[in-house]
PDB file of N, CA and C in Angstrom:
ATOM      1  N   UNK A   1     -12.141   2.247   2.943  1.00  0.00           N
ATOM      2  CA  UNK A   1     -10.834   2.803   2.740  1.00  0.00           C
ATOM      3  C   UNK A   1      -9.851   1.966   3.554  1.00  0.00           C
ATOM      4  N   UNK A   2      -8.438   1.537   3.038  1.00  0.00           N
ATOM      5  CA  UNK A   2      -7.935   0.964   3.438  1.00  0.00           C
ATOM      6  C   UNK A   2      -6.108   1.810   3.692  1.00  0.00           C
ATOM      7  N   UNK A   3      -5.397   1.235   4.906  1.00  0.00           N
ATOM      8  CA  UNK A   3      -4.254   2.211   5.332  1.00  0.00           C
ATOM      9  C   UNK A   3      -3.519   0.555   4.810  1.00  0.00           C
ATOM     10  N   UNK A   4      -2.296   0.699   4.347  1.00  0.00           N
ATOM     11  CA  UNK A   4      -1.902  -0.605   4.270  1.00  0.00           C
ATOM     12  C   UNK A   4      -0.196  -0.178   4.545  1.00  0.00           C
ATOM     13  N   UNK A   5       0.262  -0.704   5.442  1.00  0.00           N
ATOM     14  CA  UNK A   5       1.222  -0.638   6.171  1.00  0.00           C
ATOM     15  C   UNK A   5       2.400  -2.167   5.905  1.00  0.00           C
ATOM     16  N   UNK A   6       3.687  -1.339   5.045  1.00  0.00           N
ATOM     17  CA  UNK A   6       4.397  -2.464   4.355  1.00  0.00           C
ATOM     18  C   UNK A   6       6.173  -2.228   5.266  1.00  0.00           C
ATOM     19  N   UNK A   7       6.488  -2.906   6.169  1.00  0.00           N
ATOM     20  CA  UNK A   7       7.310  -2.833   7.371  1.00  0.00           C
ATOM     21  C   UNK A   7       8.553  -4.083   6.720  1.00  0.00           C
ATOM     22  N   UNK A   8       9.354  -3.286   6.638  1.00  0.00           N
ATOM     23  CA  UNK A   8      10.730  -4.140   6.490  1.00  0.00           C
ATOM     24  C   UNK A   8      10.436  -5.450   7.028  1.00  0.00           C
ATOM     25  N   UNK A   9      11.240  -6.707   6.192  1.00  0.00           N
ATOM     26  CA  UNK A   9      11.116  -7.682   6.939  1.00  0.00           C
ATOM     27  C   UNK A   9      12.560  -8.591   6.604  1.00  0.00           C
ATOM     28  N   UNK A  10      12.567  -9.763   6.780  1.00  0.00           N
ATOM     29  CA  UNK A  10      13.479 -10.001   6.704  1.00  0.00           C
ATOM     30  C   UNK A  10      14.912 -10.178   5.422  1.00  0.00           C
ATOM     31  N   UNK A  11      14.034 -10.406   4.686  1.00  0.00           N
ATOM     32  CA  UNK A  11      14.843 -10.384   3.160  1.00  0.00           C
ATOM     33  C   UNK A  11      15.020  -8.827   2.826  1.00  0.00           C
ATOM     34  N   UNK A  12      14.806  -7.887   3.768  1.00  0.00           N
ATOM     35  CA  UNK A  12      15.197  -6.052   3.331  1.00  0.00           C
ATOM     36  C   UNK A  12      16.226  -6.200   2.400  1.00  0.00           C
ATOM     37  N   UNK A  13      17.343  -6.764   2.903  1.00  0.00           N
ATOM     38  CA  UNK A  13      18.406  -6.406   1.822  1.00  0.00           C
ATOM     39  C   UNK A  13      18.776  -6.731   0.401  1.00  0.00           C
ATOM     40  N   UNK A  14      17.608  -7.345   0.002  1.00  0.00           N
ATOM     41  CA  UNK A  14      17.372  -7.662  -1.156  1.00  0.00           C
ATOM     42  C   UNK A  14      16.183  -6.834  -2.137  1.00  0.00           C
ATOM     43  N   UNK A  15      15.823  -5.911  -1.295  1.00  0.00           N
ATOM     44  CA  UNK A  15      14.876  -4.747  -1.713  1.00  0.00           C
ATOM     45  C   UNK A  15      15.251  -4.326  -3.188  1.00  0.00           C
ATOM     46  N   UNK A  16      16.470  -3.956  -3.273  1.00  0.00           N
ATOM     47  CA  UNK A  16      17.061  -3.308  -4.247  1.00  0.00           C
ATOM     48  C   UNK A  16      16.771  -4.207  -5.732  1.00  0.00           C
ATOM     49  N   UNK A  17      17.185  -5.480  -5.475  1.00  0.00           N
ATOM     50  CA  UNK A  17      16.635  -6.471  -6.694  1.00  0.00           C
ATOM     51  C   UNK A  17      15.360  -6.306  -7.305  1.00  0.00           C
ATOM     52  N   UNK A  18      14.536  -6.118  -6.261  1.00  0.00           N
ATOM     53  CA  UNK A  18      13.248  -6.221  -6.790  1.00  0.00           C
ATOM     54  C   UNK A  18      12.033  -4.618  -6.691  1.00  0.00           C
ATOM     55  N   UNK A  19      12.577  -3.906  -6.423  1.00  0.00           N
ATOM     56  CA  UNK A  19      12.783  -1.958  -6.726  1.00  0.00           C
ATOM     57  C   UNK A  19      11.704  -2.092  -7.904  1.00  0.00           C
ATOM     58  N   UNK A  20      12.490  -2.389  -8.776  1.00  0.00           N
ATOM     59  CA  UNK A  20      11.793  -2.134 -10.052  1.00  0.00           C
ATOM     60  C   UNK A  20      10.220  -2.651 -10.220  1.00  0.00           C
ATOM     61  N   UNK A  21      10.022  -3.916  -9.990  1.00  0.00           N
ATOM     62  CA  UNK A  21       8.619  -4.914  -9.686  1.00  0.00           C
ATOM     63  C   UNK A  21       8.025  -3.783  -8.807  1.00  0.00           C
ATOM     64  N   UNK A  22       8.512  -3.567  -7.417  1.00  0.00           N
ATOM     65  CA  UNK A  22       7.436  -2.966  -6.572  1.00  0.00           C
ATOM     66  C   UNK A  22       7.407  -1.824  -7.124  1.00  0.00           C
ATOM     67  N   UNK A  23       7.648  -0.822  -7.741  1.00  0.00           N
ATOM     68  CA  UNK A  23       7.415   0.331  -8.574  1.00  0.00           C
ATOM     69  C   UNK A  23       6.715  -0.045  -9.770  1.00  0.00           C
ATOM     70  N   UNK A  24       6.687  -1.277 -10.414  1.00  0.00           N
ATOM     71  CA  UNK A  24       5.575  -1.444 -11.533  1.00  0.00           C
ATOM     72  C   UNK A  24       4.123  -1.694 -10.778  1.00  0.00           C
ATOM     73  N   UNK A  25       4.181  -2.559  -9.752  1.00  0.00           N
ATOM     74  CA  UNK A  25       2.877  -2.749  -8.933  1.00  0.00           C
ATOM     75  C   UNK A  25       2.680  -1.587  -8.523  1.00  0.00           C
ATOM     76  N   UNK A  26       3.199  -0.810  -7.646  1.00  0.00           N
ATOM     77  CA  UNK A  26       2.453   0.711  -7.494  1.00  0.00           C
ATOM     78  C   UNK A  26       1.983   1.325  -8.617  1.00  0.00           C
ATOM     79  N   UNK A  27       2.383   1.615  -9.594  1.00  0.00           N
ATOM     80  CA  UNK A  27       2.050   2.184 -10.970  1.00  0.00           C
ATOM     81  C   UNK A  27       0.852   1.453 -10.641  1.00  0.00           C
ATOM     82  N   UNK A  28       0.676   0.358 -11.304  1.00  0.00           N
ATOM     83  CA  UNK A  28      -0.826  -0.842 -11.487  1.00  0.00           C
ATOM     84  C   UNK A  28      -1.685  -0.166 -10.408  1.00  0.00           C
ATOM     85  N   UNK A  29      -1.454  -0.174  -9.241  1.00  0.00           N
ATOM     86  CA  UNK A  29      -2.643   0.180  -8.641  1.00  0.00           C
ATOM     87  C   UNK A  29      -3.125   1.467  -8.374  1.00  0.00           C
ATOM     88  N   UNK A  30      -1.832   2.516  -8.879  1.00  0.00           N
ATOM     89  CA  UNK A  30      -2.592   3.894  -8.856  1.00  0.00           C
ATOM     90  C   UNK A  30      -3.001   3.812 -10.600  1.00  0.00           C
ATOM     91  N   UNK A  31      -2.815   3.613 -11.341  1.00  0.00           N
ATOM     92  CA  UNK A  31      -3.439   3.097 -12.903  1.00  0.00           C
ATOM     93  C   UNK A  31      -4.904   2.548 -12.832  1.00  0.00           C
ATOM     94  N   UNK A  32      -5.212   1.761 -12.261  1.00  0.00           N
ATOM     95  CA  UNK A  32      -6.224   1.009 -11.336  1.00  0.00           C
ATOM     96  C   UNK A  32      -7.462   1.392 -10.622  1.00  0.00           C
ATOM     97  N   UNK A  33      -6.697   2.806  -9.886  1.00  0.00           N
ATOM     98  CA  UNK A  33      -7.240   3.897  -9.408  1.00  0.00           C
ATOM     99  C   UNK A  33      -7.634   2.969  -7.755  1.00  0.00           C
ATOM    100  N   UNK A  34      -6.763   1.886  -7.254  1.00  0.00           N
ATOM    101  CA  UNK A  34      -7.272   1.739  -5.928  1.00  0.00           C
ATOM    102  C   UNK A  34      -6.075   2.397  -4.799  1.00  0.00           C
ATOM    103  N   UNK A  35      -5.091   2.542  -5.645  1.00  0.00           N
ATOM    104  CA  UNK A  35      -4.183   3.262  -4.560  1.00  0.00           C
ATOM    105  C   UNK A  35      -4.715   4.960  -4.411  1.00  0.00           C
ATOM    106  N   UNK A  36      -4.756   5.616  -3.790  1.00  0.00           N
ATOM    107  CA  UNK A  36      -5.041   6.933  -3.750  1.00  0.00           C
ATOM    108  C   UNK A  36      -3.556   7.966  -3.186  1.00  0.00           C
ATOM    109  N   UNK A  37      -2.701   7.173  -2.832  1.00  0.00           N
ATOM    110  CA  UNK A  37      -1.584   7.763  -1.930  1.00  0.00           C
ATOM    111  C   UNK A  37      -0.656   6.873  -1.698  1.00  0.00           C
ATOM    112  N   UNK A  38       1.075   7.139  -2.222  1.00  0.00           N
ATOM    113  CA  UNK A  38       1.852   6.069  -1.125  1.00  0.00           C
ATOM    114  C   UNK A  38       2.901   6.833  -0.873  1.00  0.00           C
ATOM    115  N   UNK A  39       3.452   6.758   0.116  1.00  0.00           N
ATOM    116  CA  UNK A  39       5.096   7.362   0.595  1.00  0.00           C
ATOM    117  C   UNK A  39       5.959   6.009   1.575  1.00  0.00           C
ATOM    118  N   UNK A  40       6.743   6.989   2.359  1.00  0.00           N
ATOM    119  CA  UNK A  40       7.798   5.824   2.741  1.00  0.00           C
ATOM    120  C   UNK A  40       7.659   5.788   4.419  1.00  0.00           C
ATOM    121  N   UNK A  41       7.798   5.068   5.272  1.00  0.00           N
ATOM    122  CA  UNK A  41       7.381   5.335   6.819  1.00  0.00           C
ATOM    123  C   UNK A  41       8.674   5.386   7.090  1.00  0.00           C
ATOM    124  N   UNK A  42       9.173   6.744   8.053  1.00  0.00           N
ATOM    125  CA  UNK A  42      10.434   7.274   8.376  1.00  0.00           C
ATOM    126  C   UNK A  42      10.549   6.786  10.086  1.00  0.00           C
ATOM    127  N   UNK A  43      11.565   6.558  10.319  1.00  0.00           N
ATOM    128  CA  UNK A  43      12.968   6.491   9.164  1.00  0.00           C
ATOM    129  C   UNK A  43      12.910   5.204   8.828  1.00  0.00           C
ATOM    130  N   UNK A  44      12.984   5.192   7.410  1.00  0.00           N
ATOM    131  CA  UNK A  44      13.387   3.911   6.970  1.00  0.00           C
ATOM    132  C   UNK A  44      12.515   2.596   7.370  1.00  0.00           C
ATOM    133  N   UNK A  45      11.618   2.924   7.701  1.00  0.00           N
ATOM    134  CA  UNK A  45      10.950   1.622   8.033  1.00  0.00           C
ATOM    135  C   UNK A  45      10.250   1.139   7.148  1.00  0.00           C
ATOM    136  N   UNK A  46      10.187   1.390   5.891  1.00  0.00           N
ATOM    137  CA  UNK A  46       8.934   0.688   4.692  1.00  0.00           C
ATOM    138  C   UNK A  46       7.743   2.158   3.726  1.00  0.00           C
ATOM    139  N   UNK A  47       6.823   1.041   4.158  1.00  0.00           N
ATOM    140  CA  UNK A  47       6.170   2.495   2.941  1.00  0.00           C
ATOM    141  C   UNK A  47       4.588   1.985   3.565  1.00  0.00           C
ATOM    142  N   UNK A  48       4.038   3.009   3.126  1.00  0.00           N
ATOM    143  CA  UNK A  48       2.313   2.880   3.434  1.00  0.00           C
ATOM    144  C   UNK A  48       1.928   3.777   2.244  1.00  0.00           C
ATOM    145  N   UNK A  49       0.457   2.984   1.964  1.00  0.00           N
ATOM    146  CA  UNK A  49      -0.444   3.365   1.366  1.00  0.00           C
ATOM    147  C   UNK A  49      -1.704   3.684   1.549  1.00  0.00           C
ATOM    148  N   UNK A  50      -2.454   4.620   0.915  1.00  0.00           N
ATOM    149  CA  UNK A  50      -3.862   4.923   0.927  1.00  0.00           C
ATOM    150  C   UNK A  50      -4.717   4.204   0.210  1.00  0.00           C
ATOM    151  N   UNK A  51      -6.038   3.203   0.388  1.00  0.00           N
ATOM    152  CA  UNK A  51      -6.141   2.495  -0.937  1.00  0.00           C
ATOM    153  C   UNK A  51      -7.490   2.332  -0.457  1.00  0.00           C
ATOM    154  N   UNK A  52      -8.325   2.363  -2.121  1.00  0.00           N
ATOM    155  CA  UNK A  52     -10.025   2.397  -1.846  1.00  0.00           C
ATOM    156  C   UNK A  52      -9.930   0.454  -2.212  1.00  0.00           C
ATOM    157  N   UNK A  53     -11.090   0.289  -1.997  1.00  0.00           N
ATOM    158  CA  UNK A  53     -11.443  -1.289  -2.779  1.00  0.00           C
ATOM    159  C   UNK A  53     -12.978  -1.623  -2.273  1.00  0.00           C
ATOM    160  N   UNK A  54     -13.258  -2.477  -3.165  1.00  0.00           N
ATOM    161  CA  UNK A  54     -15.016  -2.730  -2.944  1.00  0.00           C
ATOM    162  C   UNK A  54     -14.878  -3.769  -1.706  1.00  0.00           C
ATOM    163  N   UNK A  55     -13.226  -4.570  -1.194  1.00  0.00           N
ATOM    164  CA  UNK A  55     -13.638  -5.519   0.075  1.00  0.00           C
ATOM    165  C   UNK A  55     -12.705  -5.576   0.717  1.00  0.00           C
ATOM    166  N   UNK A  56     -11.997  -6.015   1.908  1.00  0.00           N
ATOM    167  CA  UNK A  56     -10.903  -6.642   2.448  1.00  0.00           C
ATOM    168  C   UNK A  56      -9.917  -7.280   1.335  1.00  0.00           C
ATOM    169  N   UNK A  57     -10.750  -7.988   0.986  1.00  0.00           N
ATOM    170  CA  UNK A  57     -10.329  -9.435   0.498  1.00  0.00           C
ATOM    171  C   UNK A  57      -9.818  -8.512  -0.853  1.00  0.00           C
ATOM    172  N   UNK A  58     -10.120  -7.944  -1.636  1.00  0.00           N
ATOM    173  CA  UNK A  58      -9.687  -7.431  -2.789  1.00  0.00           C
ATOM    174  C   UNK A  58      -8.600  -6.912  -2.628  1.00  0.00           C
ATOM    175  N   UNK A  59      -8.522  -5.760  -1.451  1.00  0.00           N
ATOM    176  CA  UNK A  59      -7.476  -5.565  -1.456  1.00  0.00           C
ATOM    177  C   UNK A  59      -5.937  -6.437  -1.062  1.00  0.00           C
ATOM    178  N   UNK A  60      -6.419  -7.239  -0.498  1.00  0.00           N
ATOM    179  CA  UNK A  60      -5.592  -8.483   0.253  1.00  0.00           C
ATOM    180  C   UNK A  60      -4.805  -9.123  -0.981  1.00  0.00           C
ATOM    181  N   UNK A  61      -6.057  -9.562  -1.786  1.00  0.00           N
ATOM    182  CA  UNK A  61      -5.329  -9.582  -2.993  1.00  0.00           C
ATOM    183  C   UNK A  61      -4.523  -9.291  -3.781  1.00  0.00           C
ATOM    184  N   UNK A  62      -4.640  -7.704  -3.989  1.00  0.00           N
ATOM    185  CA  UNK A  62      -3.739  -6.886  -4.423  1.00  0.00           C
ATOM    186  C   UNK A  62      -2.618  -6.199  -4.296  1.00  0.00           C
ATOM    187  N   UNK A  63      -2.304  -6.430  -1.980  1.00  0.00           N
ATOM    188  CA  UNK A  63      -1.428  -6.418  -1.502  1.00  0.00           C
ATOM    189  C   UNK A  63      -0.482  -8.176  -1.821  1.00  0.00           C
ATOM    190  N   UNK A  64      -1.323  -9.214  -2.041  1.00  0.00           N
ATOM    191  CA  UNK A  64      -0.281 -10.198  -2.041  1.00  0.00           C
ATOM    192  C   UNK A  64       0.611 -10.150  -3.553  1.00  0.00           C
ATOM    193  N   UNK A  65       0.030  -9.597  -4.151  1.00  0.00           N
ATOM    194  CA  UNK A  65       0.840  -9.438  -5.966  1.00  0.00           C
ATOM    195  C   UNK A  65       2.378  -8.735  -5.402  1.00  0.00           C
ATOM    196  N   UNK A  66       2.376  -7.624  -4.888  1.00  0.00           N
ATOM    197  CA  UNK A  66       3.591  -7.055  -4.093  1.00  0.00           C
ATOM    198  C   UNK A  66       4.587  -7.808  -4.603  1.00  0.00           C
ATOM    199  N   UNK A  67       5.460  -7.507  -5.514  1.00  0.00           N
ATOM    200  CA  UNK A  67       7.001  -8.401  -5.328  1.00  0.00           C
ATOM    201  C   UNK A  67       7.446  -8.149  -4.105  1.00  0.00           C
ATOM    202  N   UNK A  68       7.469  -6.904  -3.565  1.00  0.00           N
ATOM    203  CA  UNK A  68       8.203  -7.091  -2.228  1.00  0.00           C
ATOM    204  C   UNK A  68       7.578  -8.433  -1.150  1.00  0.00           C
ATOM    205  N   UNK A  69       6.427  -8.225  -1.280  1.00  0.00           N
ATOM    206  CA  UNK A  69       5.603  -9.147   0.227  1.00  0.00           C
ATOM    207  C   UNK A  69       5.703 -10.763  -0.618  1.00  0.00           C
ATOM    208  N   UNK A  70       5.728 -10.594  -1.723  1.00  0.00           N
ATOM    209  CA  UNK A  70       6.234 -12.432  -2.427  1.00  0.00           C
ATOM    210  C   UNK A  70       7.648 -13.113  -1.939  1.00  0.00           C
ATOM    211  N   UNK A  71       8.243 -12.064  -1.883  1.00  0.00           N
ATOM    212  CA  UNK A  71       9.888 -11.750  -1.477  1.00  0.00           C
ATOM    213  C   UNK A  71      10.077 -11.970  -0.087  1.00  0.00           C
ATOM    214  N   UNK A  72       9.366 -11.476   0.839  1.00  0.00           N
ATOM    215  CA  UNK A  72       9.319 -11.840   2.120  1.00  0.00           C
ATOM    216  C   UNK A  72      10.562 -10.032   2.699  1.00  0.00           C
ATOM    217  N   UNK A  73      10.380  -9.072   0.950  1.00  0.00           N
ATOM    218  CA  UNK A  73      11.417  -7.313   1.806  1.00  0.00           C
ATOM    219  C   UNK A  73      10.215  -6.873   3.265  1.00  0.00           C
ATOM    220  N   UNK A  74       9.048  -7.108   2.699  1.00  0.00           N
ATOM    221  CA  UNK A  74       8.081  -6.359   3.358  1.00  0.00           C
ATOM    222  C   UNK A  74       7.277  -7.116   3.791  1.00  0.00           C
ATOM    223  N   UNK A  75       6.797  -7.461   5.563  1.00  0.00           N
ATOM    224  CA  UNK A  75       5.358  -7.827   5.539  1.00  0.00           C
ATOM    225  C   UNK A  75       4.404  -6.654   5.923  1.00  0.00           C
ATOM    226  N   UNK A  76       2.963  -7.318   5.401  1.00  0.00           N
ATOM    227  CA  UNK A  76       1.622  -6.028   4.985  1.00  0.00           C
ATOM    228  C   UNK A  76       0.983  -5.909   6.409  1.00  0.00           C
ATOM    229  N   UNK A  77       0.732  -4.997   6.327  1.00  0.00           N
ATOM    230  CA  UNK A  77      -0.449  -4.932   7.608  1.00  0.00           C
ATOM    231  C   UNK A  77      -1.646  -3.875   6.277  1.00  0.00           C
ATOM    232  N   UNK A  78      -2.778  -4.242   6.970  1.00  0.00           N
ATOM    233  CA  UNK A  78      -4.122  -3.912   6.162  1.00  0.00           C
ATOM    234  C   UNK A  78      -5.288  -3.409   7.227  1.00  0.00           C
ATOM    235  N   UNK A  79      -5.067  -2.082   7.082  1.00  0.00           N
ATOM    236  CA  UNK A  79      -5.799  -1.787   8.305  1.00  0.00           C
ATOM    237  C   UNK A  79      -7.467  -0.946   7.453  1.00  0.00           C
ATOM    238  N   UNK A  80      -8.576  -1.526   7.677  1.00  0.00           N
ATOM    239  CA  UNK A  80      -9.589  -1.140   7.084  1.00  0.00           C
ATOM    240  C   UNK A  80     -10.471  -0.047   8.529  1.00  0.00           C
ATOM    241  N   UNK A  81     -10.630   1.494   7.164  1.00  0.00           N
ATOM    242  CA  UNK A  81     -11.102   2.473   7.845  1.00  0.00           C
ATOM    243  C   UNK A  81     -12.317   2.790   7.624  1.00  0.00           C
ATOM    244  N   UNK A  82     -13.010   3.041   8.636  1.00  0.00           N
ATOM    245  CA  UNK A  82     -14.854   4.175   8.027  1.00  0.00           C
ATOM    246  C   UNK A  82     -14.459   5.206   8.183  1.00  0.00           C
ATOM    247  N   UNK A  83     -14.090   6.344   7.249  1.00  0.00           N
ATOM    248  CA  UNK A  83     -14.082   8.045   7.457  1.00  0.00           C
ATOM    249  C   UNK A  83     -14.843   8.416   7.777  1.00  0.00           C
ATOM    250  N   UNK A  84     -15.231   9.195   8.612  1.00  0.00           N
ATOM    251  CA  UNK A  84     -16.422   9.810   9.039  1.00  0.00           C
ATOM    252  C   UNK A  84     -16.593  11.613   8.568  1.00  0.00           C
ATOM    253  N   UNK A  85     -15.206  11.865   8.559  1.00  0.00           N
ATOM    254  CA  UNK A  85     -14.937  13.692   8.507  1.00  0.00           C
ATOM    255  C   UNK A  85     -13.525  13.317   7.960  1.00  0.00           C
ATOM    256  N   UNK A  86     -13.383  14.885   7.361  1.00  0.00           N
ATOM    257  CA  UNK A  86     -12.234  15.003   6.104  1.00  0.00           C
ATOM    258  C   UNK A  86     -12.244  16.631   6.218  1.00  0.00           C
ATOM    259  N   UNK A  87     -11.132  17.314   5.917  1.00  0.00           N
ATOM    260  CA  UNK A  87     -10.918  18.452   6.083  1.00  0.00           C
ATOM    261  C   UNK A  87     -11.313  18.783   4.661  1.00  0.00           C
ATOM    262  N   UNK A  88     -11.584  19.847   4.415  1.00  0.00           N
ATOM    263  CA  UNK A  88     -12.560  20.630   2.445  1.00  0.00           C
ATOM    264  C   UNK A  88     -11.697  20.325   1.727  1.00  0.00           C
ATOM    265  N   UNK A  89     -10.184  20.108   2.126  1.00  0.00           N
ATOM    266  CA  UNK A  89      -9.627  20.175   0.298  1.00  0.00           C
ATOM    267  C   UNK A  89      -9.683  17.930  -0.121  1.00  0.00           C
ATOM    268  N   UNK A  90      -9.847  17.532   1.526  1.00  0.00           N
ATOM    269  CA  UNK A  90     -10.307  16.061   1.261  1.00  0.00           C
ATOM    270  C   UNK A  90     -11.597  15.315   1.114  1.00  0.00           C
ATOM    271  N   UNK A  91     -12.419  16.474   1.471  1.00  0.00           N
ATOM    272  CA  UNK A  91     -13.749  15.954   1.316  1.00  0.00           C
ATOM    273  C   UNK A  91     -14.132  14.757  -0.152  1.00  0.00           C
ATOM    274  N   UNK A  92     -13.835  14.956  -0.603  1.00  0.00           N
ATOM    275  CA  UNK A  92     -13.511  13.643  -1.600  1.00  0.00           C
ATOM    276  C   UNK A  92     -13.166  12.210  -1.277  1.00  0.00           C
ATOM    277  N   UNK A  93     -12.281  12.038  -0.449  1.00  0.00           N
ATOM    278  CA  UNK A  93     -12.580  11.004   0.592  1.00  0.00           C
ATOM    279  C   UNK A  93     -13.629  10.613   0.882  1.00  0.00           C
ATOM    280  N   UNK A  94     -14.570  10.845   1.004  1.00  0.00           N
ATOM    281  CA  UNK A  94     -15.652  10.297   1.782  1.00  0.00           C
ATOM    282  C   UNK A  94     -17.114  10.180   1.117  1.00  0.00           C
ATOM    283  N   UNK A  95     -16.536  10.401  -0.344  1.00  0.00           N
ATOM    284  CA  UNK A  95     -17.537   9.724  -1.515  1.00  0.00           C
ATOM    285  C   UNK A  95     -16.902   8.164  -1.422  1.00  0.00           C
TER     286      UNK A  95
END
């Protein structure tokens, strides 16, 4: 399981141009079924995701497609997790 952490960067203010792209790539990867979760990191600092994948590297991959992170709105951080415990309505997680 992967936390992937997408932090304003320097081209932010050009976010707006490319809105649309990073909302088709999210679609793709919850379509995909490797995103499981995304929202926005408050205040205003970017967005994170929940995301399964069979490697690092896959997902790495799939974080570099990002119009934003091509763009240089967002750089990624990719933080890879072992769940160990999940509360009952997440126990699903940890298939």
């Amino acid at each position: 399981m992967f936390i992937i952490l997408l932090r304003f960067g320097p081209n932010r203010a050009q976010a707006g141009q490319f809105m649309p792209d990073h909302k088709a790539w999210l679609k793709q990867g919850f379509d995909d079924n490797i995103f499981l979760l995304s929202g926005s990191l408050q205040p205003n600092q970017g967005g994170c995701i929940l995301a399964q994948g069979d490697s690092l590297e896959s997902v790495q991959a799939c974080v570099e497609k990002d119009p934003f992170v091509v763009h240089g709105i967002v750089t990624a951080e990719i933080l890879q997790i072992s769940p160990h415990q999940a509360a009952e309505s997440m126990q699903f997680l940890l298939n």
